[in-house]
C-alpha atoms as a PDB file:
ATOM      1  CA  UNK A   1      62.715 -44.416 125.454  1.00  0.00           C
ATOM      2  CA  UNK A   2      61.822 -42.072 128.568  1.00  0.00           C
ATOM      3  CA  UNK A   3      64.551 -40.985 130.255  1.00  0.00           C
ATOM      4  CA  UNK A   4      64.678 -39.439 133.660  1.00  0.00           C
ATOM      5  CA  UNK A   5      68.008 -38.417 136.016  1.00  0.00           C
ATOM      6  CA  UNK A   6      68.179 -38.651 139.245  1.00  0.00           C
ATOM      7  CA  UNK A   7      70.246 -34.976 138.753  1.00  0.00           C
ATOM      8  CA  UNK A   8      67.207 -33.936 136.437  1.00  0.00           C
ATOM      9  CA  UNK A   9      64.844 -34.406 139.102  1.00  0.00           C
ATOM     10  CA  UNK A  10      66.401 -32.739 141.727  1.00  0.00           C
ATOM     11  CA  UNK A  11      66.946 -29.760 139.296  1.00  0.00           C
ATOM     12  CA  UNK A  12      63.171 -29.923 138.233  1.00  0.00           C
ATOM     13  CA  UNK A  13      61.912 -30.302 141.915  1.00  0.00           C
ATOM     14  CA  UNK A  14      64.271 -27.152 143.094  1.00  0.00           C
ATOM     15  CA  UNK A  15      62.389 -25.414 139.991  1.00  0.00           C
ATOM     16  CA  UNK A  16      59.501 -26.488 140.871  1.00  0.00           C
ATOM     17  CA  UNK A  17      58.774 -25.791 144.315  1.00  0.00           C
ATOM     18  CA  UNK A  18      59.924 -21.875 143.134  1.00  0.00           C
ATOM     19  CA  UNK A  19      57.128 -22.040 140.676  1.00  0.00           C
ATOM     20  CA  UNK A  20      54.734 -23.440 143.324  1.00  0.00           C
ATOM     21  CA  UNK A  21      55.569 -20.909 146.255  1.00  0.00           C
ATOM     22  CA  UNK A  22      54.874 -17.988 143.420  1.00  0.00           C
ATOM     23  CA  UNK A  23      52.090 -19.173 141.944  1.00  0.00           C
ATOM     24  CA  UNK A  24      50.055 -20.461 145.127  1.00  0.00           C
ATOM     25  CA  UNK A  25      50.754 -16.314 146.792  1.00  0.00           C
ATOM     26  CA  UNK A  26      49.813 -14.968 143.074  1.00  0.00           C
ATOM     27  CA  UNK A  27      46.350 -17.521 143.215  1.00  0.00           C
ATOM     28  CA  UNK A  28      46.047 -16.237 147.348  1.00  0.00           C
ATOM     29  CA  UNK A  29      46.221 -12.998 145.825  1.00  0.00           C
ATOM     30  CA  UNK A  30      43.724 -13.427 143.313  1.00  0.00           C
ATOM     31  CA  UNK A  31      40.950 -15.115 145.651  1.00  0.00           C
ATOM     32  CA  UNK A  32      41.053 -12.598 148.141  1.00  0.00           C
ATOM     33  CA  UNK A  33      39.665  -9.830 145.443  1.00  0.00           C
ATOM     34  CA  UNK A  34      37.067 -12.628 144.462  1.00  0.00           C
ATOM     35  CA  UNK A  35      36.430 -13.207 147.674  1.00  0.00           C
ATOM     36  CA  UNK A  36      35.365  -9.304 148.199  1.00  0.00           C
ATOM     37  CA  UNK A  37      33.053  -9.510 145.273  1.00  0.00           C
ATOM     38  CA  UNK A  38      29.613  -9.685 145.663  1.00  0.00           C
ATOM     39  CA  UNK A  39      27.097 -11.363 143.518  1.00  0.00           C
ATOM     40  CA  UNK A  40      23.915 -11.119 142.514  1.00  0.00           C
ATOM     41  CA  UNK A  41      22.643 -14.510 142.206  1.00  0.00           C
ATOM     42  CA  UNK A  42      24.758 -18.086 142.819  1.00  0.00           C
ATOM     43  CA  UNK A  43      24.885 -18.492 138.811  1.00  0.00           C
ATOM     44  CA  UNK A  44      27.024 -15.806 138.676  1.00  0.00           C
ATOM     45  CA  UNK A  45      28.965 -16.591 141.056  1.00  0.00           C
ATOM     46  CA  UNK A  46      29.671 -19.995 139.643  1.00  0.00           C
ATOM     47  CA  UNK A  47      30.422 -18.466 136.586  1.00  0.00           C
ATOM     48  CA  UNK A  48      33.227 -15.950 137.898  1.00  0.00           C
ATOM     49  CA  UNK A  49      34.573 -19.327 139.614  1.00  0.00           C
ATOM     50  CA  UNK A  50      34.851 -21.664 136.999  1.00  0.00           C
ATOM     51  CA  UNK A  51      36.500 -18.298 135.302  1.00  0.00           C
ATOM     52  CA  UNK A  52      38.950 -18.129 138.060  1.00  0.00           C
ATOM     53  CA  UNK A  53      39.561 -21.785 137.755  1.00  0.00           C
ATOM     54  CA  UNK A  54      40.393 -22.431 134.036  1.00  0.00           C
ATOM     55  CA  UNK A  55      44.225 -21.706 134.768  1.00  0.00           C
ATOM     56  CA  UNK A  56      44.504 -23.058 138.010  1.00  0.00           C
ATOM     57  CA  UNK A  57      47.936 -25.587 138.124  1.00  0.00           C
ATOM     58  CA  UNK A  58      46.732 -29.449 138.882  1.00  0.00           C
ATOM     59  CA  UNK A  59      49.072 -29.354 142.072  1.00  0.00           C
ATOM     60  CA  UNK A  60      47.072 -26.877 143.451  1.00  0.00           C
ATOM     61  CA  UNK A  61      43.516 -28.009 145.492  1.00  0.00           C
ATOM     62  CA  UNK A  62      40.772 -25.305 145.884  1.00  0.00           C
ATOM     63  CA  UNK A  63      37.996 -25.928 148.232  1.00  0.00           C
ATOM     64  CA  UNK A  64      34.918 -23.430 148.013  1.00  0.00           C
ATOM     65  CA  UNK A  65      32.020 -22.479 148.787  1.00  0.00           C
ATOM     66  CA  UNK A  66      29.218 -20.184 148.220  1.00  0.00           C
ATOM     67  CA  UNK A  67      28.323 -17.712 151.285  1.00  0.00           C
ATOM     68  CA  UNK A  68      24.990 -16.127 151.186  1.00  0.00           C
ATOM     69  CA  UNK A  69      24.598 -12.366 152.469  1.00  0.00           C
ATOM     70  CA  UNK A  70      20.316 -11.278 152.516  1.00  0.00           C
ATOM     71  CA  UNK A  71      20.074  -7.410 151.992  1.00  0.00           C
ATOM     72  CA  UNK A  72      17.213  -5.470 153.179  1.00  0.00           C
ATOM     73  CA  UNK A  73      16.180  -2.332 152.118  1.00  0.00           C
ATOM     74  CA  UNK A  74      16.459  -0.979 155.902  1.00  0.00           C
ATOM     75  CA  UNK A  75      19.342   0.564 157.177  1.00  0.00           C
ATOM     76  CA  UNK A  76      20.287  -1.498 160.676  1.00  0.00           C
ATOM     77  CA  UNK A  77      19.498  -4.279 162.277  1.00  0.00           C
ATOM     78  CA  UNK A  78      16.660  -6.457 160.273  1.00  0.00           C
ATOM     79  CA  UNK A  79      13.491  -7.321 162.607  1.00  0.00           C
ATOM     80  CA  UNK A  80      12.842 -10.783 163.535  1.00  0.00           C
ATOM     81  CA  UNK A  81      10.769 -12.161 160.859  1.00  0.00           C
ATOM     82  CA  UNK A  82      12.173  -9.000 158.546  1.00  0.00           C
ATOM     83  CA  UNK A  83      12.650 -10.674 154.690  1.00  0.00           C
ATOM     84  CA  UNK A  84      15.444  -9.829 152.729  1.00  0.00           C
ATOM     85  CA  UNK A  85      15.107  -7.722 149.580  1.00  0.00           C
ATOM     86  CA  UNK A  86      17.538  -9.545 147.628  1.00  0.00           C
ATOM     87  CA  UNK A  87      20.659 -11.755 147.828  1.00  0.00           C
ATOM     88  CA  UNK A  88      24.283 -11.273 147.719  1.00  0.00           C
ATOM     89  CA  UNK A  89      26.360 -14.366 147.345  1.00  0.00           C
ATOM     90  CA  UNK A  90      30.391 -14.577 148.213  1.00  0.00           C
ATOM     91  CA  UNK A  91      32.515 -16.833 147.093  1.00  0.00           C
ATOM     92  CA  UNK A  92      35.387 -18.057 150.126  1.00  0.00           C
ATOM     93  CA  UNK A  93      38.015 -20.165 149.040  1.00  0.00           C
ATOM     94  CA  UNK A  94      40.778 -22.558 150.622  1.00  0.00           C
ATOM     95  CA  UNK A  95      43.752 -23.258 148.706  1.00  0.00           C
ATOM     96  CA  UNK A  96      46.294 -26.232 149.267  1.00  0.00           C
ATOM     97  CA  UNK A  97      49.345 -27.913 147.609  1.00  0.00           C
ATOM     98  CA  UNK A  98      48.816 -31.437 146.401  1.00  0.00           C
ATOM     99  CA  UNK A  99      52.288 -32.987 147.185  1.00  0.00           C
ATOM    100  CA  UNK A 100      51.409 -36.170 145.452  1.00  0.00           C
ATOM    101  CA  UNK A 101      50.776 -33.675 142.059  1.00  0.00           C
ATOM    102  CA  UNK A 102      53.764 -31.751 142.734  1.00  0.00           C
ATOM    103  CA  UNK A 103      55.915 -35.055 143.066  1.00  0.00           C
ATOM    104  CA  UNK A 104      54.169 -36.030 139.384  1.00  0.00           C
ATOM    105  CA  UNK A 105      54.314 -32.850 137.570  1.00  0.00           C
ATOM    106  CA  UNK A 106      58.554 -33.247 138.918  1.00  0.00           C
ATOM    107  CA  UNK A 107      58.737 -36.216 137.222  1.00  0.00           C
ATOM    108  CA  UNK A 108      57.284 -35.660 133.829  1.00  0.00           C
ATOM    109  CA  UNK A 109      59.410 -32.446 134.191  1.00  0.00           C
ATOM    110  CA  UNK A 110      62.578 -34.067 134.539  1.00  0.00           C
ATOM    111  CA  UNK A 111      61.991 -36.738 131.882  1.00  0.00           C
ATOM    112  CA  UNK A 112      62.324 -36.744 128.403  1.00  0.00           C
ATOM    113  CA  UNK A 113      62.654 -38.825 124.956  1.00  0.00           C
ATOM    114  CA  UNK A 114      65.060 -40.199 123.217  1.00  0.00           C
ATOM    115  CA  UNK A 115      64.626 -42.061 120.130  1.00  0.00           C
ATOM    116  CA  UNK A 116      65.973 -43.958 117.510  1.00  0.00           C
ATOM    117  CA  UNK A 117      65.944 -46.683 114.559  1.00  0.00           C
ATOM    118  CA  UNK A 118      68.154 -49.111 115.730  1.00  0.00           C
ATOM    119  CA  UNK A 119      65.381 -51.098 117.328  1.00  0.00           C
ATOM    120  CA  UNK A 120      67.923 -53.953 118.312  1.00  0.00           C
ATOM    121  CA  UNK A 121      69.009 -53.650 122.072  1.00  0.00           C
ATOM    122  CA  UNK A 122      72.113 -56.068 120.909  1.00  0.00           C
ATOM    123  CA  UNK A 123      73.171 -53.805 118.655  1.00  0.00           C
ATOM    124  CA  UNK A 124      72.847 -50.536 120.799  1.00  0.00           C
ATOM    125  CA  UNK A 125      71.992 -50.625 124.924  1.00  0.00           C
ATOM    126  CA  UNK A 126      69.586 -48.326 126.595  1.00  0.00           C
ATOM    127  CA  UNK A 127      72.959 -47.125 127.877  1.00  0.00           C
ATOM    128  CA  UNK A 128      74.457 -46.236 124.679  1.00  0.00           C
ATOM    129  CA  UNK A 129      71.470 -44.660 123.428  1.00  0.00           C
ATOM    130  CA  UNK A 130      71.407 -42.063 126.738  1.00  0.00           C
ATOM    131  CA  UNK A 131      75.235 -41.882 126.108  1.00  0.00           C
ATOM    132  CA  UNK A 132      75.272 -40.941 122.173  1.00  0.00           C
ATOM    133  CA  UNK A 133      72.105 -38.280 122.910  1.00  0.00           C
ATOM    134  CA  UNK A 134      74.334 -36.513 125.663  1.00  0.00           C
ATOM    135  CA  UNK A 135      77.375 -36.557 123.021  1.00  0.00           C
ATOM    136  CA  UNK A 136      75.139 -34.705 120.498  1.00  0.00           C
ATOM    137  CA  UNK A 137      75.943 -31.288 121.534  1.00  0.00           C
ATOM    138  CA  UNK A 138      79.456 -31.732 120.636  1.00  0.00           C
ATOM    139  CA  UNK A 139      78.472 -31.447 116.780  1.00  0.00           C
ATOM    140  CA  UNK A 140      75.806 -28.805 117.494  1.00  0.00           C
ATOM    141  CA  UNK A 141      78.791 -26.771 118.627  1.00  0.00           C
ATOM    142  CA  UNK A 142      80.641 -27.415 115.714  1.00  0.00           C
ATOM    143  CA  UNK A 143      78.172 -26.349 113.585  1.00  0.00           C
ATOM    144  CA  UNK A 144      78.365 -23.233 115.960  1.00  0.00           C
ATOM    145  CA  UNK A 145      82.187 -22.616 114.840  1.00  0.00           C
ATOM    146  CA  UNK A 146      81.035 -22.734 111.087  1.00  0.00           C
ATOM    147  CA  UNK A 147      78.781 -19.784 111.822  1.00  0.00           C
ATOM    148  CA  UNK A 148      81.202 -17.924 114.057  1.00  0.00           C
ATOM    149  CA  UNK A 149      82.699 -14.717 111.844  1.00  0.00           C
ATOM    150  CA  UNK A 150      86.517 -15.568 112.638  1.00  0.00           C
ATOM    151  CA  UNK A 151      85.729 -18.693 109.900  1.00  0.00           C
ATOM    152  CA  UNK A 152      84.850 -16.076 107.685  1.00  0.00           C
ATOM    153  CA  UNK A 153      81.879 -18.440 105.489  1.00  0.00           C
ATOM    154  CA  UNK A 154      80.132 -15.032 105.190  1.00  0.00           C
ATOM    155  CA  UNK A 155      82.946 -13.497 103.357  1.00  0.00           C
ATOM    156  CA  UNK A 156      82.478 -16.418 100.712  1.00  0.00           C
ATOM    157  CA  UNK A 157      78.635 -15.791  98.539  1.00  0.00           C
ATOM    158  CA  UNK A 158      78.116 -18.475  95.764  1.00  0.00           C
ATOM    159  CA  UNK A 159      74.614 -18.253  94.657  1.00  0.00           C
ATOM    160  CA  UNK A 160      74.186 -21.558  92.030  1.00  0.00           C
ATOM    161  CA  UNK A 161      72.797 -24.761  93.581  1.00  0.00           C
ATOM    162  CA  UNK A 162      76.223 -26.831  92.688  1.00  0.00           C
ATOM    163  CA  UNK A 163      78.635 -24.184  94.415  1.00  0.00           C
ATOM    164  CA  UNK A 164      76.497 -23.871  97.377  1.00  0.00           C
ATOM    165  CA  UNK A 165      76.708 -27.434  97.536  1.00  0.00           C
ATOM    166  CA  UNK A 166      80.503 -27.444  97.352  1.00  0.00           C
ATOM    167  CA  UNK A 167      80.630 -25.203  99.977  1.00  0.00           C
ATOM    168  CA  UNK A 168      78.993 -26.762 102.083  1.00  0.00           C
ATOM    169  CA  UNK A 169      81.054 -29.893 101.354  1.00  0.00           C
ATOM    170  CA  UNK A 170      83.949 -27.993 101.910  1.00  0.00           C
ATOM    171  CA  UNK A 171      82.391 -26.570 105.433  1.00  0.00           C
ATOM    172  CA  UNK A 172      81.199 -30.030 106.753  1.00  0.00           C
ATOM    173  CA  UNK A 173      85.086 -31.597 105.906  1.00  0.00           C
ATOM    174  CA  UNK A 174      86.455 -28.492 108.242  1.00  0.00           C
ATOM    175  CA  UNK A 175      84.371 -29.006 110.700  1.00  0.00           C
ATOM    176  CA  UNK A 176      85.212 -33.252 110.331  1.00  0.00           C
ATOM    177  CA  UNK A 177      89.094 -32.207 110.551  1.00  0.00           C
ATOM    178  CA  UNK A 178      88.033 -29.873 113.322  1.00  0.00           C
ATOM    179  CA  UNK A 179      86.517 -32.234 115.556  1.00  0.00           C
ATOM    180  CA  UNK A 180      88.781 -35.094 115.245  1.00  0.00           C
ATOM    181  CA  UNK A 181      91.731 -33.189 116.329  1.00  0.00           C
ATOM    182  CA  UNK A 182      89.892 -31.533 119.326  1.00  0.00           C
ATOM    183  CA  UNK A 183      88.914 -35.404 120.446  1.00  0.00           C
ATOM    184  CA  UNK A 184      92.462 -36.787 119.197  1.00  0.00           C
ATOM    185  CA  UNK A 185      94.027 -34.127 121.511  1.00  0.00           C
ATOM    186  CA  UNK A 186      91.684 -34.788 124.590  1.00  0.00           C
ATOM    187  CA  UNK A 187      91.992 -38.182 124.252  1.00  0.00           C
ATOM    188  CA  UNK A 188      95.743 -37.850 124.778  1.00  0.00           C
ATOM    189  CA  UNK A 189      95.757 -35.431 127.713  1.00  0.00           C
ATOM    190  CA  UNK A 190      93.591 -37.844 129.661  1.00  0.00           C
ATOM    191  CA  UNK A 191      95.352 -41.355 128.712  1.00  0.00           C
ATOM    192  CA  UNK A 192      98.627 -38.972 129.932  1.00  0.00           C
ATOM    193  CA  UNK A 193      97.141 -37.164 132.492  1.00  0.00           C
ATOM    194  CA  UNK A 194      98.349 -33.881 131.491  1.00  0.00           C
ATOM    195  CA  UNK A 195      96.966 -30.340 131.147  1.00  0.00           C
ATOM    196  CA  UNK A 196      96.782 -27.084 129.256  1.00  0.00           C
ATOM    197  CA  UNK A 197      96.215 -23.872 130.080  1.00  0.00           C
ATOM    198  CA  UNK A 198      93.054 -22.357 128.970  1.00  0.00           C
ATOM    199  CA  UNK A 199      91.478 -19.220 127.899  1.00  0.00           C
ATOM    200  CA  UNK A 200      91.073 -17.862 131.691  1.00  0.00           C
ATOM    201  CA  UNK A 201      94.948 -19.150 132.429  1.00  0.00           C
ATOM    202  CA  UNK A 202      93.701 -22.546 134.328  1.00  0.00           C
ATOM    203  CA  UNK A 203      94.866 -26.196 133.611  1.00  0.00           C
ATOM    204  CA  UNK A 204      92.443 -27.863 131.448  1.00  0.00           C
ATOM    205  CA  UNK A 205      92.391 -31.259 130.110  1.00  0.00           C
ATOM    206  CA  UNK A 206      89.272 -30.495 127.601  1.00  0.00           C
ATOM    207  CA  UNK A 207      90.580 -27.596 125.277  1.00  0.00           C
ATOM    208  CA  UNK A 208      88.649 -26.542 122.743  1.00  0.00           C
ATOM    209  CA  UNK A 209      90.220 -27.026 119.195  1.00  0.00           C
ATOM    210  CA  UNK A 210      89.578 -23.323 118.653  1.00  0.00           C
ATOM    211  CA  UNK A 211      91.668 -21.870 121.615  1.00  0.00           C
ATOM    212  CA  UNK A 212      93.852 -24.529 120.582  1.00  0.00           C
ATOM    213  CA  UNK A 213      94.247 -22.650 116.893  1.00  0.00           C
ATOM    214  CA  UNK A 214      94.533 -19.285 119.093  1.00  0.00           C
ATOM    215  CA  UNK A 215      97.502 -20.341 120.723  1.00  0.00           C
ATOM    216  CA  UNK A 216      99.009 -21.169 117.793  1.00  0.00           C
ATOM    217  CA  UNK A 217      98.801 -17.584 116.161  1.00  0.00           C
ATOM    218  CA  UNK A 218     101.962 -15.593 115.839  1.00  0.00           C
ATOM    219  CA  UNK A 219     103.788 -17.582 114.728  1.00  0.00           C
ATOM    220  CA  UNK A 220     106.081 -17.171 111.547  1.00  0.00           C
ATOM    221  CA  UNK A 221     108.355 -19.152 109.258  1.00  0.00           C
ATOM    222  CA  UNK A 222     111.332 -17.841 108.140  1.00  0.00           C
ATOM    223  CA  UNK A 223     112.766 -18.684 104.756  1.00  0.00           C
ATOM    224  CA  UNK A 224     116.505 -17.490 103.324  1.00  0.00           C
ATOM    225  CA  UNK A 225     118.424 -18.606 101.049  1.00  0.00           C
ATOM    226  CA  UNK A 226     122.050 -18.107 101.799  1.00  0.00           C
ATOM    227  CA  UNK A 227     123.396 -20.575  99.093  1.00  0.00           C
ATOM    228  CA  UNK A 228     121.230 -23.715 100.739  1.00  0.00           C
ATOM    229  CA  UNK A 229     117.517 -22.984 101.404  1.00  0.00           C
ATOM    230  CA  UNK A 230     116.741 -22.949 105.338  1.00  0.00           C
ATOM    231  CA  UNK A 231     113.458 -22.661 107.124  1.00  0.00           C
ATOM    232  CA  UNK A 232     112.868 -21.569 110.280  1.00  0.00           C
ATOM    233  CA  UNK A 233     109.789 -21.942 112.797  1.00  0.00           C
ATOM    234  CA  UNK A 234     109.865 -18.801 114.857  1.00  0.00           C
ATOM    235  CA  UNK A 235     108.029 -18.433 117.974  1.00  0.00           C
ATOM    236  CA  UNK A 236     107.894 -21.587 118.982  1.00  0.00           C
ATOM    237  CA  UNK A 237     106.645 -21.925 122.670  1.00  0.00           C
ATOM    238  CA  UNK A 238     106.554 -24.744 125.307  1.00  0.00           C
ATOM    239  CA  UNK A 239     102.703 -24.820 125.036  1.00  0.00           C
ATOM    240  CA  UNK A 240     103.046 -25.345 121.022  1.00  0.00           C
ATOM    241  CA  UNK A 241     105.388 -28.190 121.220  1.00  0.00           C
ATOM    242  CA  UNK A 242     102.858 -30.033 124.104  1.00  0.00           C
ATOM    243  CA  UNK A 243     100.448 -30.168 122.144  1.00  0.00           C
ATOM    244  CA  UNK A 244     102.275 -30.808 118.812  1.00  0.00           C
ATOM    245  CA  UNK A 245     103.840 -33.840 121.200  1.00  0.00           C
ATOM    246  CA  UNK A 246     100.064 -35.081 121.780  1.00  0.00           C
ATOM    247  CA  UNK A 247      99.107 -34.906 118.295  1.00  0.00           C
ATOM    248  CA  UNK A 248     101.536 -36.949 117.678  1.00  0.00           C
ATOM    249  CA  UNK A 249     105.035 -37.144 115.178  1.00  0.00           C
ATOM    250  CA  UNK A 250     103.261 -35.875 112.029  1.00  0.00           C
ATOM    251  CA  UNK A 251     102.060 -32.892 113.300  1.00  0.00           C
ATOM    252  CA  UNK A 252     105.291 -32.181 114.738  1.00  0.00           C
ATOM    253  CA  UNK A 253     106.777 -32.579 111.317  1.00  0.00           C
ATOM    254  CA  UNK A 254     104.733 -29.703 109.967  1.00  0.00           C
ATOM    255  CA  UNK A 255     107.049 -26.973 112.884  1.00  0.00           C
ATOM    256  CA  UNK A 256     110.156 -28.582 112.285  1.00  0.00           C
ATOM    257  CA  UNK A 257     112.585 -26.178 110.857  1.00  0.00           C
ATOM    258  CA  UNK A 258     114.287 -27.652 107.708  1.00  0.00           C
ATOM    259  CA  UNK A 259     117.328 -27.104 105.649  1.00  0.00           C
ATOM    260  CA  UNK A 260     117.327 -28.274 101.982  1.00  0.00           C
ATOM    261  CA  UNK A 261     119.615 -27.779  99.259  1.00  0.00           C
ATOM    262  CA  UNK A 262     119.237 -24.584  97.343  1.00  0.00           C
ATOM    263  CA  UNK A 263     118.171 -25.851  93.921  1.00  0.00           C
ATOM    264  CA  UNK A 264     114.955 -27.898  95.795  1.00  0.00           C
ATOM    265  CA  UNK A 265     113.869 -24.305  97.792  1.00  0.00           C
ATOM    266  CA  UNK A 266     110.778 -22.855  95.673  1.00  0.00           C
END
């Protein structure tokens, strides 16, 4: 399926008509030396021209023609009737913007493909096609955590088939975990219309899961034993227990501070 935006196409037409202003002063440029070149017969001429040509863009028109210049061997003014000794030839050149190219060249700019195997448009819409491509950086960045050096994969080197394997199947269920809680906890902060702070101190209802695990540092559980076991959750800020309150009862569960009797503290 081509896709095109009507966005995309104002971004590739902006683009464009940069490129276009550049390139037809660089081409200008570049005809007015040829243009002050003198030839010694209209074949080579032609052949400097069609040189000229091979990289010229298909929005841009050239009109030209060959100018012929007699030399005589004379200085001055040539008698009447006085023949030339040989020929010069010029090359002069008009250039012009094709509009109707530009507005094509904008368009096949600002489309492009998307493609898939589920040939059934009952089973998935044009729309959900264009909707699933634009979600696909979501797991590309994912992928970019994995790599990042605070998960510290590079500290881990496993060199048989089997293990690298496992790792990877260990990576790939991080990354599942990862990603589910950063949409679980977006999906609550929209459905309650609430906010977060992010990393530049601004309310945000599309955290990151990784800031998310940033907040979260610092803090500490405390364990004693003073004849029944107690636990204790220290640090625990307004921001924590939001989003612990989005996540929902289990996670809150997890910074709960407990008390248990002695004999069941390990």
């Amino acid at each position: 399926m081509v896709v095109r935006t009507t966005q995309g196409e104002e971004r590739a037409r902006a683009t464009l008509r940069r490129q276009v202003d550049q390139t037809r002063e660089q081409w200008e440029k570049a005809f007015w030396h040829l243009s002050h070149q003198r030839f010694a017969c209209a074949s080579d001429a032609q052949a400097a021209l069609a040189k000229q040509l091979k990289q010229r863009p298909a929005w841009l028109s050239v009109q030209t023609q060959l100018v012929e210049h007699p030399k005589y061997g004379q200085p001055g003014r040539p008698r009447t009737g006085a023949l030339a000794d040989h020929t010069e030839w010029q090359i002069v050149a008009t250039l012009a913007v094709d509009d109707a190219a530009v507005s094509r060249a904008v368009r096949r700019q600002a489309s492009f493909l998307v493609a898939t195997n589920v040939l059934d448009p009952a089973q998935l819409s044009d729309q959900a096609i264009i909707q699933t491509y634009k979600e696909h950086h979501s797991g590309a960045r994912g992928f970019a955590f994995l790599k990042d050096p605070l998960f510290l994969a590079s500290s881990v080197f496993v060199k048989k088939p089997e293990r690298i394997v496992a790792l990877s199947l260990v990576m790939v269920l991080c990354l599942l975990v990862y990603r589910l809680a950063e949409h679980r906890l977006r999906e609550q902060l929209a459905a309650t219309g609430q906010t977060i702070p992010s990393q530049v101190n601004k309310p945000t209802n599309r955290p990151t899961m990784r800031w998310v695990f940033q907040c979260f540092e610092g803090i500490d559980l405390l364990h004693s034993r003073p004849g029944q076991a107690v636990t204790l959750v220290l640090r625990v800020q307004p921001i924590h227990q939001q989003v612990l309150a989005l996540l929902g009862p289990a996670y809150e569960e997890f910074y709960r501070s407990t008390n248990s009797p002695c004999g069941n503290w390990d």
